[in-house]
Protein backbone atom coordinates (compact mmCIF):
# COMPACT_ATOMS: atom_id res chain seq x y z
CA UNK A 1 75.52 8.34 -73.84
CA UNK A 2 78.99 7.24 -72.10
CA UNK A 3 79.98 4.25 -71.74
CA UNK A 4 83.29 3.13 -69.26
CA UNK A 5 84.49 -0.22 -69.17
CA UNK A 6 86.15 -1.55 -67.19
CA UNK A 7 89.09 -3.89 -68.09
CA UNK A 8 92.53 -6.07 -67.77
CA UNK A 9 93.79 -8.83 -70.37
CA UNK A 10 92.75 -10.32 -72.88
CA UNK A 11 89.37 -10.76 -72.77
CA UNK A 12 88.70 -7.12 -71.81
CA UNK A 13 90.32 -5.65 -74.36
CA UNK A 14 88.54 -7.54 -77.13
CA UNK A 15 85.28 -6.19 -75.47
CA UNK A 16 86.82 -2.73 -75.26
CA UNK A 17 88.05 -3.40 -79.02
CA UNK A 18 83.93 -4.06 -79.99
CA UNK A 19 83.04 -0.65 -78.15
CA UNK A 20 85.47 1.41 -79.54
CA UNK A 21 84.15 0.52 -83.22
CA UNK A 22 80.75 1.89 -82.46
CA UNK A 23 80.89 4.90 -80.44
CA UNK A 24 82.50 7.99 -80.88
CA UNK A 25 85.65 8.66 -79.15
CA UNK A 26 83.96 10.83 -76.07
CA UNK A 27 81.05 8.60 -75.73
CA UNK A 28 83.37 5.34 -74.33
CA UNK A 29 86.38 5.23 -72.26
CA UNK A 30 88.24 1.75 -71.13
CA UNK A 31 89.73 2.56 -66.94
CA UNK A 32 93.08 -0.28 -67.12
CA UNK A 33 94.51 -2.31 -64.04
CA UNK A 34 97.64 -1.30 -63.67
CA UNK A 35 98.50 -4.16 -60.50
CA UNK A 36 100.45 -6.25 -63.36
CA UNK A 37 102.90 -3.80 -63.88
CA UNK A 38 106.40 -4.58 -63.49
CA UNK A 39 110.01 -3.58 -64.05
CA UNK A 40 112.21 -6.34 -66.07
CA UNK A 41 116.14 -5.39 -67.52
CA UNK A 42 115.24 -1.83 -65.68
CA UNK A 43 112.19 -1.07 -68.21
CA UNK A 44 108.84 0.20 -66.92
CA UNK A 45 105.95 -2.60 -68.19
CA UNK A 46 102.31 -2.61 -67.96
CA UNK A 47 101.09 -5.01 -69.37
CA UNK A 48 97.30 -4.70 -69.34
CA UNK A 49 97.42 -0.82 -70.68
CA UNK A 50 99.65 -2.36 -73.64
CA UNK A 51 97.44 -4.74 -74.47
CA UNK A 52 93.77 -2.59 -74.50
CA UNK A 53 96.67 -0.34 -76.62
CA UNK A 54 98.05 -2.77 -79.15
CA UNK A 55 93.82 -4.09 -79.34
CA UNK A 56 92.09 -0.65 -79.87
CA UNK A 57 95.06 0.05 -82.50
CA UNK A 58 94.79 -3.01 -84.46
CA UNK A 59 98.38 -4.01 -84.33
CA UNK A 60 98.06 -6.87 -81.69
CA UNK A 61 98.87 -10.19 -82.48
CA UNK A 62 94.87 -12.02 -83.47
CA UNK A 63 96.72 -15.54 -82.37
CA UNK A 64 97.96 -14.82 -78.59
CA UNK A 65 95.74 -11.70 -77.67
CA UNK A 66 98.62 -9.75 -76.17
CA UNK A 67 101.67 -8.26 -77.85
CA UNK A 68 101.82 -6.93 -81.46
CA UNK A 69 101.45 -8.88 -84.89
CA UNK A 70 104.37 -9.07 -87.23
CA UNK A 71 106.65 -8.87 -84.36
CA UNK A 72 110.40 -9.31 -84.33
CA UNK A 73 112.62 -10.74 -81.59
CA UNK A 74 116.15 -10.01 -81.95
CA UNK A 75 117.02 -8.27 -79.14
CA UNK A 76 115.29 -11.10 -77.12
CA UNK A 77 117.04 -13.97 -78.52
CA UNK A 78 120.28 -12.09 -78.41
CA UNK A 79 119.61 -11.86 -74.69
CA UNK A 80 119.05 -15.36 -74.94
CA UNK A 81 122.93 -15.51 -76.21
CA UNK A 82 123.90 -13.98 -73.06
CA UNK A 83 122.35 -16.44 -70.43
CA UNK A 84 119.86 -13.86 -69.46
CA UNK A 85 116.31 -14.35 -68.35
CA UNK A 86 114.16 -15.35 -70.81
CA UNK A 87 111.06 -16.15 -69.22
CA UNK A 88 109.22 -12.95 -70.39
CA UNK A 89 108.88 -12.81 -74.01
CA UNK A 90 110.20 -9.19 -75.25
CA UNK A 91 109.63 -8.48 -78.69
CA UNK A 92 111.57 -5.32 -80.58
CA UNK A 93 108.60 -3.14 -80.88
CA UNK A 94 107.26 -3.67 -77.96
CA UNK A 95 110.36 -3.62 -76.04
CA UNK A 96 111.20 0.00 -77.80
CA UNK A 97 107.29 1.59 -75.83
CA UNK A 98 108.90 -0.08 -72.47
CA UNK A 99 112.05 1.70 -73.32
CA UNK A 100 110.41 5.21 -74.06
CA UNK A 101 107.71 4.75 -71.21
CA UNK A 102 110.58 4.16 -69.09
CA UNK A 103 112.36 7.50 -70.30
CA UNK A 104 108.99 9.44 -69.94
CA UNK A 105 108.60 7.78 -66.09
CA UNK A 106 112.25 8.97 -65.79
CA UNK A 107 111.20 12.69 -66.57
CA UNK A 108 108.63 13.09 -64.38
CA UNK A 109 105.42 12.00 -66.47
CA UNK A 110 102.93 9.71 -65.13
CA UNK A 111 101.77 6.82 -66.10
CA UNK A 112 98.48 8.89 -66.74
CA UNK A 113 99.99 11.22 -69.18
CA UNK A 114 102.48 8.35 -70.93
CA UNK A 115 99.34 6.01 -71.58
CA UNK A 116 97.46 9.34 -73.10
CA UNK A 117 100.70 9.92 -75.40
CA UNK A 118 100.31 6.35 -76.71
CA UNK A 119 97.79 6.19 -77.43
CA UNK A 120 97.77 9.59 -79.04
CA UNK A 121 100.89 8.08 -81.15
CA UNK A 122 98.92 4.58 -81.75
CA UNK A 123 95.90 6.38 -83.49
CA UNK A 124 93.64 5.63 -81.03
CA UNK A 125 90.76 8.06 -80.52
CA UNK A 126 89.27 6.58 -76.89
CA UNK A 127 90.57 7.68 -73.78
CA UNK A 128 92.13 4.90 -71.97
CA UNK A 129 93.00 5.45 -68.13
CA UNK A 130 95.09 3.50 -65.64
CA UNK A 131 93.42 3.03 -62.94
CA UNK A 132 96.37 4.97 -60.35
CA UNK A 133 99.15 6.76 -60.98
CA UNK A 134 100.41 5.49 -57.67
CA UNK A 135 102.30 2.27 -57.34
CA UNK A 136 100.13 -0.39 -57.01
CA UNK A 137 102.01 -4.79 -56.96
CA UNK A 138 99.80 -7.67 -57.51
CA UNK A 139 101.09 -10.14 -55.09
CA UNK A 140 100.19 -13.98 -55.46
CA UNK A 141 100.31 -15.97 -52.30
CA UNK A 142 101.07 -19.68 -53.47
CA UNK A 143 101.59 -23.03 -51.82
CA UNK A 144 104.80 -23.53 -53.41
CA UNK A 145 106.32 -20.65 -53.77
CA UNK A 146 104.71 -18.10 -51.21
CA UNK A 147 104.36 -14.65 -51.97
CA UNK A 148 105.41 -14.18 -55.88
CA UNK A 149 104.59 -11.20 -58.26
CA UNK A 150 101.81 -11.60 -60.82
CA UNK A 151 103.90 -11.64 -63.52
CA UNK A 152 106.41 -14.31 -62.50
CA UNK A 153 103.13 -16.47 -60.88
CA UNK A 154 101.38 -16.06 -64.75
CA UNK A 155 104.20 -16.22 -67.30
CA UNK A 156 107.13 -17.28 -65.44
CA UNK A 157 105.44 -20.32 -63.83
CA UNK A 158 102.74 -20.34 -66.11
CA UNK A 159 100.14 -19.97 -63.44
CA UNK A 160 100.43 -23.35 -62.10
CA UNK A 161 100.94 -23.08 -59.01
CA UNK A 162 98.54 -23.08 -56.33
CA UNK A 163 97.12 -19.97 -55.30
CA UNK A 164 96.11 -19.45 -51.38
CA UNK A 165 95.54 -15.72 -51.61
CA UNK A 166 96.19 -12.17 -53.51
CA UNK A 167 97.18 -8.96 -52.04
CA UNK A 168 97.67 -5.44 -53.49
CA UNK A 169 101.03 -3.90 -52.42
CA UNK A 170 100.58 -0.22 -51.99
CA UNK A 171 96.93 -0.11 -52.51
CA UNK A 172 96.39 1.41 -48.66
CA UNK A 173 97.83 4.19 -49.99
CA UNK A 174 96.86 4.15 -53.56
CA UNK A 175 94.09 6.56 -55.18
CA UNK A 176 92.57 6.55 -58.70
CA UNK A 177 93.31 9.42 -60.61
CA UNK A 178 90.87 12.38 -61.00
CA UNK A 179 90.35 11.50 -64.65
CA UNK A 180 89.04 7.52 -63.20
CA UNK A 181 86.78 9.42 -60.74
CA UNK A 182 85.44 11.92 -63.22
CA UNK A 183 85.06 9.56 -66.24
CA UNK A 184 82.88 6.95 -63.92
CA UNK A 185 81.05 9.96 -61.65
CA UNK A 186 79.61 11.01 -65.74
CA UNK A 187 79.14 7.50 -66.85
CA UNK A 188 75.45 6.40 -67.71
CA UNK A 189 76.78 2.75 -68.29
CA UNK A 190 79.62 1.05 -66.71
CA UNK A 191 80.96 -2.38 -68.50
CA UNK A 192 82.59 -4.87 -65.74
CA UNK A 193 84.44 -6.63 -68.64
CA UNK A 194 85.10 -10.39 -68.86
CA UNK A 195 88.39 -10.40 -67.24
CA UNK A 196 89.40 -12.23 -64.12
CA UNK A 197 87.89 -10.50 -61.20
CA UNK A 198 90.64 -11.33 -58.90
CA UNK A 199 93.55 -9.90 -60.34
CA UNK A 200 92.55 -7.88 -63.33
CA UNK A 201 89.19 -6.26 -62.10
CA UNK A 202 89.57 -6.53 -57.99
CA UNK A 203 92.37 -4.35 -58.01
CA UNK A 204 90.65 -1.67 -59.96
CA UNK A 205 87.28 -2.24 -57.46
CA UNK A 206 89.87 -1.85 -54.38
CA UNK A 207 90.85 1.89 -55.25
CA UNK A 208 89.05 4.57 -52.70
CA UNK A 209 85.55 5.45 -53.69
CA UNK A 210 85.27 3.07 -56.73
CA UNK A 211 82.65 0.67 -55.26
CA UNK A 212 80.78 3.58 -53.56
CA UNK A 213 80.44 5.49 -57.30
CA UNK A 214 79.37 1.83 -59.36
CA UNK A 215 76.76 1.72 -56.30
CA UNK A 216 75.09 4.46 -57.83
CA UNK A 217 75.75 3.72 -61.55
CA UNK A 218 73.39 1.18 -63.93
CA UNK A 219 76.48 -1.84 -63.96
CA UNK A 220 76.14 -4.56 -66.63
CA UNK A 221 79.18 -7.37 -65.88
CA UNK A 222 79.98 -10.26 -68.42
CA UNK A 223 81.08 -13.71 -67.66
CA UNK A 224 85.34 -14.34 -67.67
CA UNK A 225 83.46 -18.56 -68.06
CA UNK A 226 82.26 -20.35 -70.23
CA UNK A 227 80.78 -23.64 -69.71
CA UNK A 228 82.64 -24.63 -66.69
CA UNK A 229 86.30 -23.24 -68.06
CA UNK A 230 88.13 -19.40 -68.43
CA UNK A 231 87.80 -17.81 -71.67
CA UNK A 232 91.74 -17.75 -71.23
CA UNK A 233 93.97 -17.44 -68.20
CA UNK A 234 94.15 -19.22 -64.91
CA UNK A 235 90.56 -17.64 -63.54
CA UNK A 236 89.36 -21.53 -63.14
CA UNK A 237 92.29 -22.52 -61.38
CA UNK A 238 91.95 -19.75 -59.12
CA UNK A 239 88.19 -20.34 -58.16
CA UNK A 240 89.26 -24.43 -57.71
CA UNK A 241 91.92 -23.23 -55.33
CA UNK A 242 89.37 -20.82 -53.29
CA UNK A 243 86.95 -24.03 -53.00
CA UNK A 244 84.23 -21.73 -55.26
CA UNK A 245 82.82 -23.66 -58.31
CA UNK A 246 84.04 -22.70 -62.15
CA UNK A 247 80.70 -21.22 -63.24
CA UNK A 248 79.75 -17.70 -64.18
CA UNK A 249 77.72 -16.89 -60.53
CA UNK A 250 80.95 -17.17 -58.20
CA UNK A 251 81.94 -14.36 -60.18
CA UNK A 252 78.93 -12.61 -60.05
CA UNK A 253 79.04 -12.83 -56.37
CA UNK A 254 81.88 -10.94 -56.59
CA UNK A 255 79.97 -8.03 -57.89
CA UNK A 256 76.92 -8.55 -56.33
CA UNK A 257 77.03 -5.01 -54.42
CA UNK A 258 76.65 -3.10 -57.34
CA UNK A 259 75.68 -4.97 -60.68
CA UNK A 260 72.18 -4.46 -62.35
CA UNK A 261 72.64 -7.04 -65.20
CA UNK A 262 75.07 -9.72 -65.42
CA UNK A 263 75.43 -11.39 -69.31
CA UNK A 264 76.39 -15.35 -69.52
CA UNK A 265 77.08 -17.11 -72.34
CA UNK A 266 73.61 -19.18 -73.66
CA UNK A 267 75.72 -22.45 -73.59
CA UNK A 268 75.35 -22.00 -69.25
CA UNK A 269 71.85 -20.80 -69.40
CA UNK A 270 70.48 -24.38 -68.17
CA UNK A 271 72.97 -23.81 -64.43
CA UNK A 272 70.89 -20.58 -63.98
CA UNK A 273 68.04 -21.92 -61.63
CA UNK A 274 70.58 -24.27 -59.92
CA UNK A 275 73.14 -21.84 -58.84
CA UNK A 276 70.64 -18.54 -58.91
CA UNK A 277 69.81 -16.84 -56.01
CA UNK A 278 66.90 -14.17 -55.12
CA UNK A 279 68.58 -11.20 -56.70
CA UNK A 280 67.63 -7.97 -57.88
CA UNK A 281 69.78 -8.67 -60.59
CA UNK A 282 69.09 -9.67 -63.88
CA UNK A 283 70.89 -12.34 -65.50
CA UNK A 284 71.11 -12.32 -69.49
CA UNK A 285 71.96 -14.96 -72.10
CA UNK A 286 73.80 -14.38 -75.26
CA UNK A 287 76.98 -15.72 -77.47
CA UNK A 288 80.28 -14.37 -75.22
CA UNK A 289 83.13 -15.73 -77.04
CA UNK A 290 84.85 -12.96 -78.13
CA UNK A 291 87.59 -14.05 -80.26
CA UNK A 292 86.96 -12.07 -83.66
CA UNK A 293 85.60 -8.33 -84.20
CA UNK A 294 82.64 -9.19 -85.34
CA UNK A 295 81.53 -10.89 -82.12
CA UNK A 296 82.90 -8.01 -80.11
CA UNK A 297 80.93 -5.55 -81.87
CA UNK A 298 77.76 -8.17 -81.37
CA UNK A 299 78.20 -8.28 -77.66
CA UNK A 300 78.93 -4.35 -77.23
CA UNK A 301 75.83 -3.88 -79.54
CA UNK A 302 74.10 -6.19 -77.11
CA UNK A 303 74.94 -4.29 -73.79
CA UNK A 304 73.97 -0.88 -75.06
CA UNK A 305 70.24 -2.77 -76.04
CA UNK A 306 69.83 -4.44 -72.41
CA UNK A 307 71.10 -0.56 -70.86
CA UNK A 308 68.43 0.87 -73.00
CA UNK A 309 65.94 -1.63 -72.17
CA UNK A 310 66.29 -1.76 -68.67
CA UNK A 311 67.57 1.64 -67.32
């Protein structure tokens, strides 16, 4: 059986953290977003890929989710010395993979091959994949603002400003890489992970031939909301601001063209029959909050028994 998952943040990479504990490394691979990368003091970042990395490894920090625990800082607060920007927290370990991915970039690699080395060097035995090698920009249209990055909209303004719209610079011309295309054409389970569909998952969805292969795959998504707020991030924000209620089925409505099963935590199971509509697919109940390894492995456990019930 393989299993590919889908996955961007936080909250995919805990899921993707639960898989990788019970199935052998061939049986599961996790395809990244890549729209959140960005360059900052010169240095190549992707910050999605880093954090399924740090997660899969077990070095990420259990308190935030992203970055790596027992983390130094020097080189960021002696930045900090020198009036520079300070708005993206760099810690020293972290800041020395942006340093060699940006070497690696620098010698021709791509980010393909550099995320395969890290993982290589991080011990982890799952093949993680960006989802392009080309260069693909998450752009957030805001009211204040206009058109920012993602990265300056999330952790520079701490995603409070209102969004009116996201676009995907370069995307027209983007492709997913042969290993994305070969890894979902021999998947018999794809895993839409709880991450926000419009900038973690959307951007992955918007790639040439992605929708048209999940068409024909048996899809199982999981809800990014839990009783009427995000898991973590500014997901709920972002539905407010498109006028589309904070429950799980506006963002199974995003998927609607290709899921088979879509999980919710039990806590909204009374909002099914108001918000439900004739569907082919089937909506599941179970405990989605993710925070420890234990309830990741629970949940993954619980995916593979609803694929095996109702393939």
């Amino acid at each position: 059986m393989k299993i590919v998952a889908l996955a961007g943040g936080v909250g995919g990479a805990r899921l993707a953290h639960g898989f990788s504990k019970i199935l052998i490394p061939n049986e599961f691979t996790v395809i990244v977003n890549t729209g959140d990368d960005f360059s900052h003091f010169g240095l190549y970042i992707s910050p999605d890929i880093d954090t399924v990395c740090y997660m899969l490894a077990d070095i990420s920090n259990s308190q935030t989710g992203w970055g790596r625990k027992n983390e130094s800082f020097s080189v960021f607060e002696t930045l900090k010395e020198f009036d520079a920007p300070d708005w993206f927290l760099l810690g020293d370990k972290d800041l020395a993979l942006h340093l060699e991915r940006t070497r690696l970039l620098e010698k021709g690699y791509s980010i393909t091959q550099i995320t395969d080395k890290i993982r290589r060097f991080l011990g982890i035995k799952n093949h993680i994949l960006p989802m392009s090698d080309d260069e693909i920009r998450t752009i957030v249209n805001t009211v204040e603002f206009g058109e920012i990055s993602f990265q300056e909209y999330f952790v520079k303004y701490k995603f409070q400003p209102k969004t009116i719209g996201f676009r995907f610079n370069g995307i027209e011309k983007a492709r997913p890489t042969q290993a994305v295309i070969e890894s979902l054409e021999k998947a018999d389970l794809v895993v839409i992970c709880p991450s926000n569909p419009f900038v973690s998952i959307n951007p992955i969805l918007s790639l040439p031939k992605i929708r048209a292969i999940l068409k024909n795959k048996f899809v199982i998504g999981v809800s990014p909301i839990i009783g009427g707020k995000a898991v973590k991030g500014p997901l709920a924000l972002m539905l407010e601001n498109d006028g589309l209620p904070v429950n799980p089925f506006s963002v199974k409505n995003m998927y609607e063209d290709f899921l088979n099963i879509f999980i919710i935590d039990k806590s909204d199971g009374p909002i099914v029959k108001d918000y439900i509509q004739p569907s082919s697919i089937i909506i599941s109940t179970t405990e989605i909050l993710i925070k420890n390894l234990n309830a990741q492995i629970q949940l993954a456990n619980k995916i593979i028994d609803l694929y095996e019930k109702y393939k």
